[in-house]
N, C-alpha and C. Protein backbone atom coordinates (compact mmCIF):
# COMPACT_ATOMS: atom_id res chain seq x y z
N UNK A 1 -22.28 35.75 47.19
CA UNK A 1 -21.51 34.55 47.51
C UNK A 1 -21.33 33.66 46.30
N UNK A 2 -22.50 33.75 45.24
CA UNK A 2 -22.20 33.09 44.08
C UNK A 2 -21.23 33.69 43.19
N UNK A 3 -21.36 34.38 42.97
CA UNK A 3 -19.62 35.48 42.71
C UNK A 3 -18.45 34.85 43.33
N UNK A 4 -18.65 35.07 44.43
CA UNK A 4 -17.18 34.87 44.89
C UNK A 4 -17.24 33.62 44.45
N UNK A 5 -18.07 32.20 44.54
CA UNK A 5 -17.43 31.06 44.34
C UNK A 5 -16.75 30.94 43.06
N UNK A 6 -17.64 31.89 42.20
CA UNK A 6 -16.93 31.44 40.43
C UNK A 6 -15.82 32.43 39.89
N UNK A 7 -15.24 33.33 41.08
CA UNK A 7 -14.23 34.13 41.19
C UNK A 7 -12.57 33.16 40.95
N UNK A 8 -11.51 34.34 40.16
CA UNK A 8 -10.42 33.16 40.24
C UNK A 8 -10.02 33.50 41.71
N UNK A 9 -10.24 34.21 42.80
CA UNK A 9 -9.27 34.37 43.98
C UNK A 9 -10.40 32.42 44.96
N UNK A 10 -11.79 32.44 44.71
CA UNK A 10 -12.09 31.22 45.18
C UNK A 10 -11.11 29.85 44.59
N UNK A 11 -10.95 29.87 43.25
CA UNK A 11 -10.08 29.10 42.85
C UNK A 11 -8.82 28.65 43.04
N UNK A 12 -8.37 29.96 43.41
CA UNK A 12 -6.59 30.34 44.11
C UNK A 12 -6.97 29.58 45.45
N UNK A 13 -7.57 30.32 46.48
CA UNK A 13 -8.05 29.12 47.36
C UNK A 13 -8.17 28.06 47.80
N UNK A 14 -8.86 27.37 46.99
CA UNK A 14 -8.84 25.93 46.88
C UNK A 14 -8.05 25.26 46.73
N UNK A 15 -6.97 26.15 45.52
CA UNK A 15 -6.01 24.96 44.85
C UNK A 15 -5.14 25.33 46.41
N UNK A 16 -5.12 26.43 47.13
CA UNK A 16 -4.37 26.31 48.50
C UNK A 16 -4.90 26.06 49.80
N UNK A 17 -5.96 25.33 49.45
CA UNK A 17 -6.53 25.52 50.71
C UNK A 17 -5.80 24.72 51.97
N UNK A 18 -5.19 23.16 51.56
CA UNK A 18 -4.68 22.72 52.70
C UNK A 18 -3.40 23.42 53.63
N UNK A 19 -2.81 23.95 52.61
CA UNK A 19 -1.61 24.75 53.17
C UNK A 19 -2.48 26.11 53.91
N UNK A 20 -3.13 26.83 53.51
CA UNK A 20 -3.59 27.78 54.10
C UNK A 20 -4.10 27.34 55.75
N UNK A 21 -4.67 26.12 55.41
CA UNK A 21 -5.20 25.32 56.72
C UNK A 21 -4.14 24.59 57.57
N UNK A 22 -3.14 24.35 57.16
CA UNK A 22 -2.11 23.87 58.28
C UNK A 22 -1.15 25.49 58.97
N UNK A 23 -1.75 26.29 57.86
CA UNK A 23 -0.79 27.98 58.88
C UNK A 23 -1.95 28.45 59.66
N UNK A 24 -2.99 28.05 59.76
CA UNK A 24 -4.22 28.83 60.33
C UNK A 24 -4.53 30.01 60.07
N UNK A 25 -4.80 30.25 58.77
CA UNK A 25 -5.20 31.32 57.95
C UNK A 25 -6.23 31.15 57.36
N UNK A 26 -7.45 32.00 57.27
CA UNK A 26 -9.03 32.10 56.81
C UNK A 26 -9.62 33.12 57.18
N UNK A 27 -10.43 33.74 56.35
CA UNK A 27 -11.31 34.83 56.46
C UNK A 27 -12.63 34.07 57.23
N UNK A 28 -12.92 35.49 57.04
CA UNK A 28 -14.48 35.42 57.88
C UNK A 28 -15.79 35.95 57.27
N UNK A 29 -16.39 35.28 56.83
CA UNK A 29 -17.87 35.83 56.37
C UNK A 29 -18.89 35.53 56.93
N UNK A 30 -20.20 35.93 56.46
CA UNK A 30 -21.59 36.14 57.09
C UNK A 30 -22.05 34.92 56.45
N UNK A 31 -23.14 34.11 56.95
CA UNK A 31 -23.91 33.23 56.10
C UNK A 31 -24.45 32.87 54.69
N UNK A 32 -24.39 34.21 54.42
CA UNK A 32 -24.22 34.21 52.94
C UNK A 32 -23.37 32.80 52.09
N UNK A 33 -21.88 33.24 52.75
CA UNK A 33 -21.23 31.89 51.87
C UNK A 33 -21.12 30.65 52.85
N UNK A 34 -20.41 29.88 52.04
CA UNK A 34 -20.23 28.00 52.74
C UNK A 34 -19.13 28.38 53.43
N UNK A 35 -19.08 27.28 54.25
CA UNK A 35 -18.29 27.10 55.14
C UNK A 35 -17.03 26.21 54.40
N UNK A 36 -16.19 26.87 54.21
CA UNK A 36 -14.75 26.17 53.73
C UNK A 36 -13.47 26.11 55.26
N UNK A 37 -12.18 25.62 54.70
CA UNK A 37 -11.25 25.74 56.10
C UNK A 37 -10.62 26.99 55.72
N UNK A 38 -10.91 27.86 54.33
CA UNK A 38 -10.74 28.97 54.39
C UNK A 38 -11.11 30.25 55.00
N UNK A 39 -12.56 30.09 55.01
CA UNK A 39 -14.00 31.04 55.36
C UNK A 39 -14.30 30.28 56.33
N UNK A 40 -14.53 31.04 57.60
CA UNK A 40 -15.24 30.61 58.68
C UNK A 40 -16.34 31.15 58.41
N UNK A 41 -17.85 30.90 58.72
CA UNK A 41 -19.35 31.68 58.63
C UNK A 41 -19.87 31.40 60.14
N UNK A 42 -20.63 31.47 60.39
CA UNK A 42 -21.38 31.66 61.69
C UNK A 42 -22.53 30.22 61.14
N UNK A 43 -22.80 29.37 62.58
CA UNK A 43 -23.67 28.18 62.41
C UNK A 43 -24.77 28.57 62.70
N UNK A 44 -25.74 28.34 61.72
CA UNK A 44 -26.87 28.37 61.61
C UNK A 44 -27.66 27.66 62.59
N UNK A 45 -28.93 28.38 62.60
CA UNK A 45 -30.08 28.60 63.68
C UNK A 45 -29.37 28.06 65.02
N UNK A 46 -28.31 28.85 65.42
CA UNK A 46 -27.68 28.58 66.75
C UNK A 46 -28.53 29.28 67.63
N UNK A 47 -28.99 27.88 69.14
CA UNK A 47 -29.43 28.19 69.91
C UNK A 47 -29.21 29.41 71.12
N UNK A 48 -29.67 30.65 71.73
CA UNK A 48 -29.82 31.50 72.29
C UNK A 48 -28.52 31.05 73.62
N UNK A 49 -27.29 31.40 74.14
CA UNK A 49 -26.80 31.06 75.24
C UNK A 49 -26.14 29.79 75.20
N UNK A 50 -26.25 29.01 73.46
CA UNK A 50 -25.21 27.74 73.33
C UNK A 50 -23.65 28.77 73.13
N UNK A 51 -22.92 27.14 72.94
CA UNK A 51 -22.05 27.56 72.87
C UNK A 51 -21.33 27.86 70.89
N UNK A 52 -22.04 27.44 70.23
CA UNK A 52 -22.57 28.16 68.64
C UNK A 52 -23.14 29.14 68.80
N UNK A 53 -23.58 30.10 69.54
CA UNK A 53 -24.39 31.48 69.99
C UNK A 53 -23.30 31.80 70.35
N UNK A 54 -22.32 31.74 70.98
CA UNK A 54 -20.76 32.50 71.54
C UNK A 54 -20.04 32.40 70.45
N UNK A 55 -19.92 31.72 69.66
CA UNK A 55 -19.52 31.56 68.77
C UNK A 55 -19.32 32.65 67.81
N UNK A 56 -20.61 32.62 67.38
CA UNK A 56 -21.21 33.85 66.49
C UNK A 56 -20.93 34.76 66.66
N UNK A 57 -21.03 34.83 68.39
CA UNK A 57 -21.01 36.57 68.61
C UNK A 57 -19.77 36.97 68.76
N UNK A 58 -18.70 36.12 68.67
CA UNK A 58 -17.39 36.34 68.44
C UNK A 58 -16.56 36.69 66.87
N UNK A 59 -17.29 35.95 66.11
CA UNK A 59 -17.17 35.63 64.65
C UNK A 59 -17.92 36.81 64.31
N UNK A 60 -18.92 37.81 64.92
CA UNK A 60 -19.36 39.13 64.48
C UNK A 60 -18.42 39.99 65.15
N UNK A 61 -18.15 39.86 66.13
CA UNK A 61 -17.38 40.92 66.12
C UNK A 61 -15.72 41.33 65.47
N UNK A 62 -15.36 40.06 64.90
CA UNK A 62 -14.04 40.33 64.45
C UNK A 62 -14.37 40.93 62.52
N UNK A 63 -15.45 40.47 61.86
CA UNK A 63 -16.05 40.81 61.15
C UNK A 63 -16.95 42.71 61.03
N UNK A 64 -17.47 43.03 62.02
CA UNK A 64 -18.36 44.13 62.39
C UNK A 64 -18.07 45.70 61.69
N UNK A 65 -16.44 45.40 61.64
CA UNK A 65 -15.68 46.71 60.93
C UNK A 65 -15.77 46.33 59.47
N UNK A 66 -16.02 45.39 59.32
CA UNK A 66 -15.91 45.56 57.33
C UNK A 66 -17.43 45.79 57.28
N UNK A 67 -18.83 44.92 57.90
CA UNK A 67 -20.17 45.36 57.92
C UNK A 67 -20.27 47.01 57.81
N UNK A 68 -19.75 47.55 58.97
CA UNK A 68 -19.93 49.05 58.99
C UNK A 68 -19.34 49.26 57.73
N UNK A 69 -18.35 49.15 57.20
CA UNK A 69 -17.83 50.39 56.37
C UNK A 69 -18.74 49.74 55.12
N UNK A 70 -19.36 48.75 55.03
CA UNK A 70 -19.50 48.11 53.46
C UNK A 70 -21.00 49.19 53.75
N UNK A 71 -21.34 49.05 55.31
CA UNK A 71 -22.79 49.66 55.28
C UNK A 71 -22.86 51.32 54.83
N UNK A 72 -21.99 52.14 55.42
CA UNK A 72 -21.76 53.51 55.16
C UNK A 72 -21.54 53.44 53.56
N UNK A 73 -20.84 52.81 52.99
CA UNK A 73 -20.66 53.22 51.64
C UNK A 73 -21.84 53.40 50.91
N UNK A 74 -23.13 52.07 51.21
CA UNK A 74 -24.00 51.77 50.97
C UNK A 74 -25.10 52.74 50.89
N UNK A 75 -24.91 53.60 52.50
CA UNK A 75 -25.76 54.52 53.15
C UNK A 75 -25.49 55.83 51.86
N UNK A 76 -23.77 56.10 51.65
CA UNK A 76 -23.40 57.34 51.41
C UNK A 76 -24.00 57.13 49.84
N UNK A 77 -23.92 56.44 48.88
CA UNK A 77 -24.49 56.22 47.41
C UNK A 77 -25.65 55.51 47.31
N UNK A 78 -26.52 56.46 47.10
CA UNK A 78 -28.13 55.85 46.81
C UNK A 78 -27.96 54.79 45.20
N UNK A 79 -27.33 55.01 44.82
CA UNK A 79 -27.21 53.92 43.65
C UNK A 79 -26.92 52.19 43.80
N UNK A 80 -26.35 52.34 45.28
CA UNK A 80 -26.82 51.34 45.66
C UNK A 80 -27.40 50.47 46.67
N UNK A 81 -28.60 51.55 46.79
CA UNK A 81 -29.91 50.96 47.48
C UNK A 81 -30.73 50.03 47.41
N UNK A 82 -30.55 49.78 45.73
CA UNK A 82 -31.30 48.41 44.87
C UNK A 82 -30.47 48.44 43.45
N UNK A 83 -31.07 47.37 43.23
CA UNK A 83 -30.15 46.12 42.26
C UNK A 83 -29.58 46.87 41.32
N UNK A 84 -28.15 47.09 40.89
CA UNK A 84 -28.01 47.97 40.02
C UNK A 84 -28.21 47.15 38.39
N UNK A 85 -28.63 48.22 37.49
CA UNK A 85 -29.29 48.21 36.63
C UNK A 85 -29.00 47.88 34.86
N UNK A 86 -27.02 47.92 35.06
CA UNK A 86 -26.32 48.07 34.10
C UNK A 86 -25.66 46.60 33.97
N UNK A 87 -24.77 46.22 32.40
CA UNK A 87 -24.16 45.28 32.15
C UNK A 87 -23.15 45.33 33.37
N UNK A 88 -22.93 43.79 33.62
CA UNK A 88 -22.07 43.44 34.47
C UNK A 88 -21.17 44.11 34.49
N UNK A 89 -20.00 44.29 32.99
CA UNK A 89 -18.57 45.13 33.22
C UNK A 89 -19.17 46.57 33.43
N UNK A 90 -20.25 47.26 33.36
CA UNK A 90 -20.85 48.45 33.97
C UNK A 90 -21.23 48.54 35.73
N UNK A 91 -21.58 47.15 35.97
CA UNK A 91 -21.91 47.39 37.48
C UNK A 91 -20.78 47.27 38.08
N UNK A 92 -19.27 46.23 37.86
CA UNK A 92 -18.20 46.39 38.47
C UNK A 92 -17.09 47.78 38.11
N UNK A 93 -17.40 48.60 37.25
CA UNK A 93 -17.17 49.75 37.56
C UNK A 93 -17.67 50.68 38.20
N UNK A 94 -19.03 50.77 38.53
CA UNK A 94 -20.04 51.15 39.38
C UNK A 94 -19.53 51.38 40.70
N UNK A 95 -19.21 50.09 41.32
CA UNK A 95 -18.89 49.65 42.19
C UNK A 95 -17.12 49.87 42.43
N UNK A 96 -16.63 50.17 41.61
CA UNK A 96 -15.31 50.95 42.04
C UNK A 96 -14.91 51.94 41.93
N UNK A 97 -16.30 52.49 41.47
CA UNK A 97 -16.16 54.36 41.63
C UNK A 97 -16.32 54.55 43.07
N UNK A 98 -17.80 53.71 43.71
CA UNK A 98 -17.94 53.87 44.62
C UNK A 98 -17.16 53.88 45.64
N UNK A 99 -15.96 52.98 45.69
CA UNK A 99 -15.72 52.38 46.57
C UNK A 99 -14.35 53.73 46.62
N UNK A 100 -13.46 54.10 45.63
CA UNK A 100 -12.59 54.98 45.48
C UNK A 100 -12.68 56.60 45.82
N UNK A 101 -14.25 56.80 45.58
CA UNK A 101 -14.84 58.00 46.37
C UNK A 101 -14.74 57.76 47.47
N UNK A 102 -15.50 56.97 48.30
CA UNK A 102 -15.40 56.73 49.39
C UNK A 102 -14.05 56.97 50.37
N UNK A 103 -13.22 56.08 49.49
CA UNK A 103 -11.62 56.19 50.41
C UNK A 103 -11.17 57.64 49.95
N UNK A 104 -11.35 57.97 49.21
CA UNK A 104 -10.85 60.01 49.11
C UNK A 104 -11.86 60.48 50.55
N UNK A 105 -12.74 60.17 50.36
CA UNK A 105 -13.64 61.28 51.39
C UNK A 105 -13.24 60.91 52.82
N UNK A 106 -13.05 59.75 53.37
CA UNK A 106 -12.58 59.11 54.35
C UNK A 106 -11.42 59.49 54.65
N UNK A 107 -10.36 59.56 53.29
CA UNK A 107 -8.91 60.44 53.71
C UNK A 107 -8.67 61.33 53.62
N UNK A 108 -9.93 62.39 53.32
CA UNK A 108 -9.82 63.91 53.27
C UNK A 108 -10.52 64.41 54.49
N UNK A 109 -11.36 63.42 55.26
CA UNK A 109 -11.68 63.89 56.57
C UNK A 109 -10.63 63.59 57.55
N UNK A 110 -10.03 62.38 57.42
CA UNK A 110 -8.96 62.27 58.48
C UNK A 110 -8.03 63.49 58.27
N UNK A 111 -7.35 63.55 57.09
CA UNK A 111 -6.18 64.83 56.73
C UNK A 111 -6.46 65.92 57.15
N UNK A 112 -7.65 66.37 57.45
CA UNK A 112 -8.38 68.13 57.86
C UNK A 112 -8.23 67.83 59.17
N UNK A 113 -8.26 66.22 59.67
CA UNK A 113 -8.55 67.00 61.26
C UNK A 113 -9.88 66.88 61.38
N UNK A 114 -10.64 66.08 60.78
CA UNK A 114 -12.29 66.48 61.50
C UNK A 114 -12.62 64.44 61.42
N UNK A 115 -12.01 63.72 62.51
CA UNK A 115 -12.34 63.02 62.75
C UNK A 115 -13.78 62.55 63.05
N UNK A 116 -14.96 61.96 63.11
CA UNK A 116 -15.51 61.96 64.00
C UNK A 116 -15.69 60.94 64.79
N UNK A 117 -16.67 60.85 65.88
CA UNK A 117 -16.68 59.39 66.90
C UNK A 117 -16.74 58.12 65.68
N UNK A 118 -16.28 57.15 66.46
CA UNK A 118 -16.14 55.85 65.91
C UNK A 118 -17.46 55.50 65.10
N UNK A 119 -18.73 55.25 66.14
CA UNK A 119 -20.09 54.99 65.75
C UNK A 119 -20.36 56.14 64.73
N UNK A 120 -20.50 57.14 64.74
CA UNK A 120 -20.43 58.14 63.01
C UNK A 120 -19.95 58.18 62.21
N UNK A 121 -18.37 57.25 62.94
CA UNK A 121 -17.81 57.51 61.31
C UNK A 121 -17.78 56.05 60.44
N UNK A 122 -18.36 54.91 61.01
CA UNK A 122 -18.03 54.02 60.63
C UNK A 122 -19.70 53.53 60.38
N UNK A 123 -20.53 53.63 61.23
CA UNK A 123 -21.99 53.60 61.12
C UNK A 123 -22.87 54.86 60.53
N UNK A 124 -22.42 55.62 59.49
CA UNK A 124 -23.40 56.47 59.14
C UNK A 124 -24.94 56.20 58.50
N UNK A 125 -26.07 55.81 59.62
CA UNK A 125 -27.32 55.80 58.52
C UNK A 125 -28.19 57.21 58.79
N UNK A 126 -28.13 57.33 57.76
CA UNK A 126 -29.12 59.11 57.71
C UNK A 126 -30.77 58.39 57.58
N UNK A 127 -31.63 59.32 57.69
CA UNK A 127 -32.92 59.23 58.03
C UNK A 127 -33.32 58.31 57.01
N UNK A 128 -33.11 59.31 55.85
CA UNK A 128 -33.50 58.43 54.67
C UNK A 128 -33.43 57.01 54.15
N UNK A 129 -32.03 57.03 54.29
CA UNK A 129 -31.17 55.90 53.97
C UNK A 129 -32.41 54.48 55.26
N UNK A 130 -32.32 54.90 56.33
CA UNK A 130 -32.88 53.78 57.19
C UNK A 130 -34.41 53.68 56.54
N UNK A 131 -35.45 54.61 56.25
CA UNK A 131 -36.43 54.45 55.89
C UNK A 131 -36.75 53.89 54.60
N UNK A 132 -35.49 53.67 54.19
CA UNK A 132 -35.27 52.76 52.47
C UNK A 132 -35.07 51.23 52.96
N UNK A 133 -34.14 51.23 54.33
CA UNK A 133 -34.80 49.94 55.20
C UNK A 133 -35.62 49.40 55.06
N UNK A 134 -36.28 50.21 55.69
CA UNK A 134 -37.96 50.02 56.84
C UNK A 134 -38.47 49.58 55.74
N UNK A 135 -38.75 50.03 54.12
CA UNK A 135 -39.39 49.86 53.05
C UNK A 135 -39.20 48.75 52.71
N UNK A 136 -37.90 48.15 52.53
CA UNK A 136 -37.44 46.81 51.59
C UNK A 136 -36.78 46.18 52.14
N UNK A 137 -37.39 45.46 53.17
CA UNK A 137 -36.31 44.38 54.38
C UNK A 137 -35.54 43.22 53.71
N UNK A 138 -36.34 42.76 52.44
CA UNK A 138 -35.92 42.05 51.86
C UNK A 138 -34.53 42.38 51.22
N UNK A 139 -34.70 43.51 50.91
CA UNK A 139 -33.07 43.96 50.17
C UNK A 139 -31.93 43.50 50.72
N UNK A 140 -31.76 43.66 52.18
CA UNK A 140 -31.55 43.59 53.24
C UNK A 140 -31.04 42.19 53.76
N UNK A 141 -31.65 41.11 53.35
CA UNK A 141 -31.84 40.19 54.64
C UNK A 141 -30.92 39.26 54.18
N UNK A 142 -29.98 39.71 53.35
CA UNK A 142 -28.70 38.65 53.14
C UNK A 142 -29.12 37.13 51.89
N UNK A 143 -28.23 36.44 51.98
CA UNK A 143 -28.27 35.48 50.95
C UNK A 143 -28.27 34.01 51.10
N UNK A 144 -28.03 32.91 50.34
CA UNK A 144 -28.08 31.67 50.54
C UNK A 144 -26.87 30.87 50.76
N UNK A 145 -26.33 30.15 51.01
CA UNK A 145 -25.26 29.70 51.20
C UNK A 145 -25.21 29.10 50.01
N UNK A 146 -23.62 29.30 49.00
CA UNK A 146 -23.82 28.86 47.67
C UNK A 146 -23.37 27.21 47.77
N UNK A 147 -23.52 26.13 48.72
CA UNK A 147 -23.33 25.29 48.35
C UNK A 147 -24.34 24.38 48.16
N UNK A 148 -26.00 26.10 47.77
CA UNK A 148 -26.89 25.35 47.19
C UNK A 148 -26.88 24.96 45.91
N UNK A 149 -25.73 26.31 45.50
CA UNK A 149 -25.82 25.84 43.92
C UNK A 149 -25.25 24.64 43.24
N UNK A 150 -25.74 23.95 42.21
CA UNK A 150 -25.50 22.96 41.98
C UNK A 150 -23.93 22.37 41.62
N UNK A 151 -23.42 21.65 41.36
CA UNK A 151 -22.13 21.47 41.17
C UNK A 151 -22.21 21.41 39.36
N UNK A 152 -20.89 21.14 39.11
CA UNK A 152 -20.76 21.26 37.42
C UNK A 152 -21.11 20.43 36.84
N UNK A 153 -20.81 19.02 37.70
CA UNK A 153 -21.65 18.13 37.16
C UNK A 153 -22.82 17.53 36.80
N UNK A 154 -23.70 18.19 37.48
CA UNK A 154 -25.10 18.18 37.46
C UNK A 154 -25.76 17.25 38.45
N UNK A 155 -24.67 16.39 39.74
CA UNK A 155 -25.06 15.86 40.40
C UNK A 155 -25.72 16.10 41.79
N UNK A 156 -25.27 17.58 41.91
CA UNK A 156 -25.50 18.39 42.90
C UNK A 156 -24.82 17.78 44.10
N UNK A 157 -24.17 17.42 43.66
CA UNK A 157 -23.33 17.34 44.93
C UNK A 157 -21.64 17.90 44.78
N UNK A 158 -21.26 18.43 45.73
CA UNK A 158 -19.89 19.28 45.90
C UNK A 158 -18.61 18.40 45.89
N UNK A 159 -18.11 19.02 44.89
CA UNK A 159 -16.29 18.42 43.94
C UNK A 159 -15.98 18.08 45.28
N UNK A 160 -15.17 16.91 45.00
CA UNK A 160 -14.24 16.59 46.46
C UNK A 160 -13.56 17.00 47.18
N UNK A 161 -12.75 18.12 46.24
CA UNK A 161 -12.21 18.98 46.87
C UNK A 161 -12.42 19.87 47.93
N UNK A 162 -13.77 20.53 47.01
CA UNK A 162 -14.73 21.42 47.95
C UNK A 162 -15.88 20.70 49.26
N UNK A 163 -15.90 19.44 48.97
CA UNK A 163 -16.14 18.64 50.39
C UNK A 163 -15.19 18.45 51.33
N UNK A 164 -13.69 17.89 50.79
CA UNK A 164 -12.76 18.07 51.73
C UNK A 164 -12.62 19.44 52.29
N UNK A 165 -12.58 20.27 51.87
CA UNK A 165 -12.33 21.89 52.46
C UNK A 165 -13.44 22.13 53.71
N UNK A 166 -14.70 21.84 52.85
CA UNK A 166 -15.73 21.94 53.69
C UNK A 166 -15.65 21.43 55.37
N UNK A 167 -15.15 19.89 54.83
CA UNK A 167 -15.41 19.06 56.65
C UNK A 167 -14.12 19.46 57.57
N UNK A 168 -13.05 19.98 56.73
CA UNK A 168 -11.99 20.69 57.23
C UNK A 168 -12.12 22.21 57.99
N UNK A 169 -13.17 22.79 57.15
CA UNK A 169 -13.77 24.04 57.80
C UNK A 169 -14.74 23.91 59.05
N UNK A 170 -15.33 22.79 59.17
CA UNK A 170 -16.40 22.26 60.13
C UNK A 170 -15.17 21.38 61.66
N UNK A 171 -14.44 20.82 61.23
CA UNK A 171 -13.66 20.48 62.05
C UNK A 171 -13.01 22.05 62.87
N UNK A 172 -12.50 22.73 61.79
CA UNK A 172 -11.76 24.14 62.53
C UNK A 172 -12.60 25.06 63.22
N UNK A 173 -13.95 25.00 63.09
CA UNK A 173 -14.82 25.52 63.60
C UNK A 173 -15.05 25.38 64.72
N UNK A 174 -15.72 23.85 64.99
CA UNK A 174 -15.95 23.50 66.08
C UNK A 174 -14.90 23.49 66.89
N UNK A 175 -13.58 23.20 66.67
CA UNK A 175 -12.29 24.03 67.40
C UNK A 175 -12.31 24.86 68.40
N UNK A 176 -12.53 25.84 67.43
CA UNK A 176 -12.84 27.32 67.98
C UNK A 176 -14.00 27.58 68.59
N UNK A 177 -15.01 26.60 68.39
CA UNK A 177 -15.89 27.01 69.66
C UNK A 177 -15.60 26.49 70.73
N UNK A 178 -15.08 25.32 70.63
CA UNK A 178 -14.50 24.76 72.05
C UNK A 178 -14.17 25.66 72.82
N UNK A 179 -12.48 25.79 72.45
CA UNK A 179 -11.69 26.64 72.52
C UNK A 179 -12.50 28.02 73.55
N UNK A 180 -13.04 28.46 72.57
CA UNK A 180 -14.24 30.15 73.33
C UNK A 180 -15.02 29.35 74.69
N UNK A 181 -15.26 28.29 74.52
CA UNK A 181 -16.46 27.79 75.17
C UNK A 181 -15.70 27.56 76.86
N UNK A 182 -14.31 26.60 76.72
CA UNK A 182 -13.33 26.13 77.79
C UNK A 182 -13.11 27.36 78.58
N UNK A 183 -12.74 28.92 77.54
CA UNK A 183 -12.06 29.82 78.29
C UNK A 183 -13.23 30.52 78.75
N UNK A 184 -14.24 29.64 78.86
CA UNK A 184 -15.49 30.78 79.10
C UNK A 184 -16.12 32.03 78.79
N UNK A 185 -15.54 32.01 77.08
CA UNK A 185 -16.14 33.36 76.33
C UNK A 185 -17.59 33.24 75.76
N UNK A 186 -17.97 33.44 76.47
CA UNK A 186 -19.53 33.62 75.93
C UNK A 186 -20.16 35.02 75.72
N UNK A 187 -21.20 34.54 74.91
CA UNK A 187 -22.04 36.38 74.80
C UNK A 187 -22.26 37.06 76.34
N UNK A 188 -22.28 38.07 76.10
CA UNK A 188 -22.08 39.08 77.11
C UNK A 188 -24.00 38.85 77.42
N UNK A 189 -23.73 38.46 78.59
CA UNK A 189 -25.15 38.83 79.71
C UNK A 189 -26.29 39.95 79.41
N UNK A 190 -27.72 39.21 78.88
CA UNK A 190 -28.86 40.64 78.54
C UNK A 190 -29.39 40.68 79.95
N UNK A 191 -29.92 41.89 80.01
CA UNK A 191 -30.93 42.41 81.15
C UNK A 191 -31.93 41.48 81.27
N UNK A 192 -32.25 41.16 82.82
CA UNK A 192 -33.25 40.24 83.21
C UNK A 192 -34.59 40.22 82.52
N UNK A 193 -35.48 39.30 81.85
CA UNK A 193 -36.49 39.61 81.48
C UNK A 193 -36.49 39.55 80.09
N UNK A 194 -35.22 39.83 79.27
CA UNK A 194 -35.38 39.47 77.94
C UNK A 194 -35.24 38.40 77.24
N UNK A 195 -36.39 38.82 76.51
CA UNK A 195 -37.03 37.39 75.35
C UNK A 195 -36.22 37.66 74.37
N UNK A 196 -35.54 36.12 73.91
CA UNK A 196 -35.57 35.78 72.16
C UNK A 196 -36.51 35.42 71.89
N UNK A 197 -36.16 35.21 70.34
CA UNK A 197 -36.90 35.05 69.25
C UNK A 197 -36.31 35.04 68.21
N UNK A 198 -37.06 34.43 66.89
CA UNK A 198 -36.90 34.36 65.56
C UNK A 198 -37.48 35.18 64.76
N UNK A 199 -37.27 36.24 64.08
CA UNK A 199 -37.67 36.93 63.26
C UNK A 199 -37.94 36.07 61.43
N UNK A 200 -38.57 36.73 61.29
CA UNK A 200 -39.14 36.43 59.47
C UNK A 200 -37.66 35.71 58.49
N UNK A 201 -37.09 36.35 58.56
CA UNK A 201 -35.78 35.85 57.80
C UNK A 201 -34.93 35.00 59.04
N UNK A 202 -35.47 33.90 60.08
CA UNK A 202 -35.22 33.22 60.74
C UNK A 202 -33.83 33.71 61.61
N UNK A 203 -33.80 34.79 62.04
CA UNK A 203 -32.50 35.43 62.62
C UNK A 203 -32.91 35.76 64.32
N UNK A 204 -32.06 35.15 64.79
CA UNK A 204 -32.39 35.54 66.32
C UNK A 204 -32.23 36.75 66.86
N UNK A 205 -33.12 37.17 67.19
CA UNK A 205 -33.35 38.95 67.98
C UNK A 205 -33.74 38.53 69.53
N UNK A 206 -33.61 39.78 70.04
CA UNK A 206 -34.05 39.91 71.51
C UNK A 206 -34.84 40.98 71.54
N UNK A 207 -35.67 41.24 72.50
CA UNK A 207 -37.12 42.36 72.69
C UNK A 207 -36.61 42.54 73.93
């Protein structure tokens, strides 16, 4: 997420962000990044059955297809299981070998005819690959929201711009939970008897 902020497409952004925000146009990311009126993210430590818990689980699922495929790529090249190891202009080529293999192999299985189910072809974790999991949860457990990092000025506090975007993204948000909340979209109903909870990296699970 600190990438993307010091990226020129974050910059392109910004300098558009109000127009982007009066067509209702914005991506969607994971907690990792801030909440702009560009980037919607999911609200943090949302309560179990609020209506920020419907939220989420809406905001994952329109998201869930880029998770899978970013995860299979992940699964399919052990190189990047952990931190890769090379100069930057070495790791972003790294990373677009990967990614260009990938789409050959993906369009050489569709072209043959050997589709497979959705959940295999989009969720592949092999044994291994999960037990490289189980090993390093930390690898795993996602990132900080970069509007910890400090600003340029050294005041730590966020350019105006990027505050205006921000309370603009928080306004469009809560929108849209309304919105889910009025038409009565909420998370789908667990089996009687199940407990939440907070796991280690403060993420709500069910048992």
């Amino acid at each position: 997420s600190s990438a993307f902020k010091r990226s020129p497409m974050y910059v392109r952004l910004m300098e558009k962000f109000e127009e982007l925000y009066n067509l209702g146009y914005y991506f969607v990311g994971d907690s990792a990044y801030a909440l702009r009126s560009f980037l919607m993210v999911p609200y943090d430590n949302a309560a179990p059955q609020s209506k920020e818990d419907a939220f989420n689980y809406h905001h994952s699922t329109c998201r869930i297809w880029v998770e899978c495929a970013f995860g299979e790529i992940d699964m399919r090249w052990g190189i990047l299981w952990r931190p890769l190891q090379f100069q930057f202009s070495q790791n972003t080529q790294v990373i677009d070998a990967c990614m260009r293999l990938h789409n050959f192999l993906v369009r050489n299985r569709e072209m043959n005819g050997n589709k497979s189910t959705r959940s295999e072809d989009y969720c592949a974790y092999e044994a291994e690959s999960l037990e490289f999991i189980h090993e390093n949860p930390t690898d795993i457990a996602g990132g900080v929201s970069n509007d910890n990092i400090p600003s340029n000025d050294g005041s730590g506090r966020l350019p105006t711009v990027e505050a205006t975007s921000k309370s603009a993204g928080s306004n469009l948000r809560d929108d849209i939970r309304n919105r889910l909340a009025n038409n009565g979209q909420t998370r789908p109903a667990v089996s009687t008897g199940a407990q939440w909870y907070r796991d280690k990296y403060n993420r709500v699970r069910m048992e």
